[in-house]
Protein backbone atom coordinates (compact mmCIF):
# COMPACT_ATOMS: atom_id res chain seq x y z
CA UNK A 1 137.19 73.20 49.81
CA UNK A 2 134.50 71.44 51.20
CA UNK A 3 136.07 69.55 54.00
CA UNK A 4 137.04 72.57 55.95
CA UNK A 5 133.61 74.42 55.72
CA UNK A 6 131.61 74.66 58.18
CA UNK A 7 127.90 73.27 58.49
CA UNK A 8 126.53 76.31 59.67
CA UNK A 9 127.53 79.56 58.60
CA UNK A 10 126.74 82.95 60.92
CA UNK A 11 127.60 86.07 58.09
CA UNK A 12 125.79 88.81 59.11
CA UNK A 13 126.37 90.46 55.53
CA UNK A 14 126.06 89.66 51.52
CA UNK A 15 126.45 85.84 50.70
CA UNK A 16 127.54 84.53 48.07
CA UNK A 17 130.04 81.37 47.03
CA UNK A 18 132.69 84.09 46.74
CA UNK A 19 131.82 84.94 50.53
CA UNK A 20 131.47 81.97 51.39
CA UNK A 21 135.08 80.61 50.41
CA UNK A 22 136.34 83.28 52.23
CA UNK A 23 135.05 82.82 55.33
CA UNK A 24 136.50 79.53 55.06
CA UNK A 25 139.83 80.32 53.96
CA UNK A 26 139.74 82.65 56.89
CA UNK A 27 138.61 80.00 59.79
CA UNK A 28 141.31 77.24 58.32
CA UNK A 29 144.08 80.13 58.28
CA UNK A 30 143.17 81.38 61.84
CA UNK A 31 143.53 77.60 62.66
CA UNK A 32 146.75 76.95 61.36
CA UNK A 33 148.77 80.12 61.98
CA UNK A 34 150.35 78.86 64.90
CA UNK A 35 151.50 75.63 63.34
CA UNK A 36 152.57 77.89 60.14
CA UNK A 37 154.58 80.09 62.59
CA UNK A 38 156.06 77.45 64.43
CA UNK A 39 157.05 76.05 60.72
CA UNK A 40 159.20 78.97 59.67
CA UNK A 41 160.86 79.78 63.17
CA UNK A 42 162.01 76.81 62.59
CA UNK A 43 163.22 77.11 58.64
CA UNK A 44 164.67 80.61 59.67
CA UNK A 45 166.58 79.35 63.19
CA UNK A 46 170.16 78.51 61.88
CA UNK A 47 171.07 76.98 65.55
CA UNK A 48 168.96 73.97 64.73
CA UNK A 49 170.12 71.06 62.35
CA UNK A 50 170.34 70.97 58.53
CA UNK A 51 167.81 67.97 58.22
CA UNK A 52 165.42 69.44 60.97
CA UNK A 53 165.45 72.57 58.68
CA UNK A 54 164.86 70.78 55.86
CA UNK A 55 161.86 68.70 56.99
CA UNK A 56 160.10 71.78 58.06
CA UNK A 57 160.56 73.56 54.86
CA UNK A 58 158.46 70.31 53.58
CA UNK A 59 155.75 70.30 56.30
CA UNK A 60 155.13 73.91 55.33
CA UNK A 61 155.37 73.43 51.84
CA UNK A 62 152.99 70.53 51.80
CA UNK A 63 150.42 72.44 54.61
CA UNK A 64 146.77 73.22 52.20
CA UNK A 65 146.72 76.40 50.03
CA UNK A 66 143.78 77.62 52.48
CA UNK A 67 146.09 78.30 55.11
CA UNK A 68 148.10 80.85 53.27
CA UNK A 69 147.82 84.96 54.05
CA UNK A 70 147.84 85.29 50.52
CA UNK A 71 144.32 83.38 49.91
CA UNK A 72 142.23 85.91 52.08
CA UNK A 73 141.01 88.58 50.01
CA UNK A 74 139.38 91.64 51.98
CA UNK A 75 135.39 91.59 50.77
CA UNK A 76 132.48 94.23 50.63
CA UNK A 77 130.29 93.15 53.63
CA UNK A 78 127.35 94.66 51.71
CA UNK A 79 128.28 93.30 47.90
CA UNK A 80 130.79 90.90 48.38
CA UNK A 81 132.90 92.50 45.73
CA UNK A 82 136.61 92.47 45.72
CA UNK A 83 137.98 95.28 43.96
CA UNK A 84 137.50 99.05 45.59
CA UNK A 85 137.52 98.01 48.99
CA UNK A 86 138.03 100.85 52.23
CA UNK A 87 140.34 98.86 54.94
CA UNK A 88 138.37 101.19 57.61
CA UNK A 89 134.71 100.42 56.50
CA UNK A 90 134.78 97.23 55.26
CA UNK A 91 133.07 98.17 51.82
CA UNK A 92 133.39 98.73 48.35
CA UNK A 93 133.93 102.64 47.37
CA UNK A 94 130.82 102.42 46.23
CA UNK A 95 128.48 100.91 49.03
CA UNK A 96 130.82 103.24 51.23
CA UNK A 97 129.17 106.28 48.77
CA UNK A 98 125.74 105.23 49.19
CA UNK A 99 125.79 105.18 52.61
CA UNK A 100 127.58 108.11 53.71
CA UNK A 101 125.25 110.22 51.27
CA UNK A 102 122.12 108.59 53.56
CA UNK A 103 123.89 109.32 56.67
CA UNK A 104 124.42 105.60 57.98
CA UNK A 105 127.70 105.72 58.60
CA UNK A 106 128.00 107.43 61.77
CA UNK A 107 131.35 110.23 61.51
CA UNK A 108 131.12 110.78 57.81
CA UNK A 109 129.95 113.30 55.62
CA UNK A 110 130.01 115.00 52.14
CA UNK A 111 132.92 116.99 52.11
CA UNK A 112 132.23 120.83 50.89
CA UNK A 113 134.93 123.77 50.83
């Protein structure tokens, strides 16, 4: 959404409206974590009252989409693709490829037996 991004954005990798979202859904969930935390302590503490309980099932119900774990998907910081992506690296199977057969990823190299 437009209201939470930010004017200026600082990627140092691939941009593109996919990126872009991202990056935002990342910020607003960093942002609201401890208010979403503080939300289900409270849902999951059985000490507390009914109604209490109740009223911050709503809140966290009713909190944007954005500020869900679910919405951040991990990205290629060279393609921006989705799908094939190393944890470790940060890329797509194949930008991880590409580079390791030029030698810029420092540690890695063609395996031979």
């Amino acid at each position: 959404m437009a209201m939470f991004r930010a004017k200026k954005l600082d990627l140092g990798c691939y941009v593109n409206i996919g990126v872009i979202r991202d990056h935002t859904k990342r910020k607003v969930f960093e942002a609201a974590e401890p208010e979403r935390q503080a939300l289900r302590y409270m849902i999951r503490n059985t000490t507390l009252p009914q109604r209490t309980r109740a009223m911050a099932q709503l809140q966290l119900a009713q909190m944007h989409a954005y500020t869900r774990p679910t919405q951040i998907r991990n990205r290629c910081i060279m393609s921006g693709k989705t799908r094939g992506i190393l944890r470790d690296f940060k890329m797509s199977r194949f930008q991880f490829r590409i580079n390791a057969l030029q030698g810029n990823i420092p540690g890695v190299k063609k395996a031979s037996w």
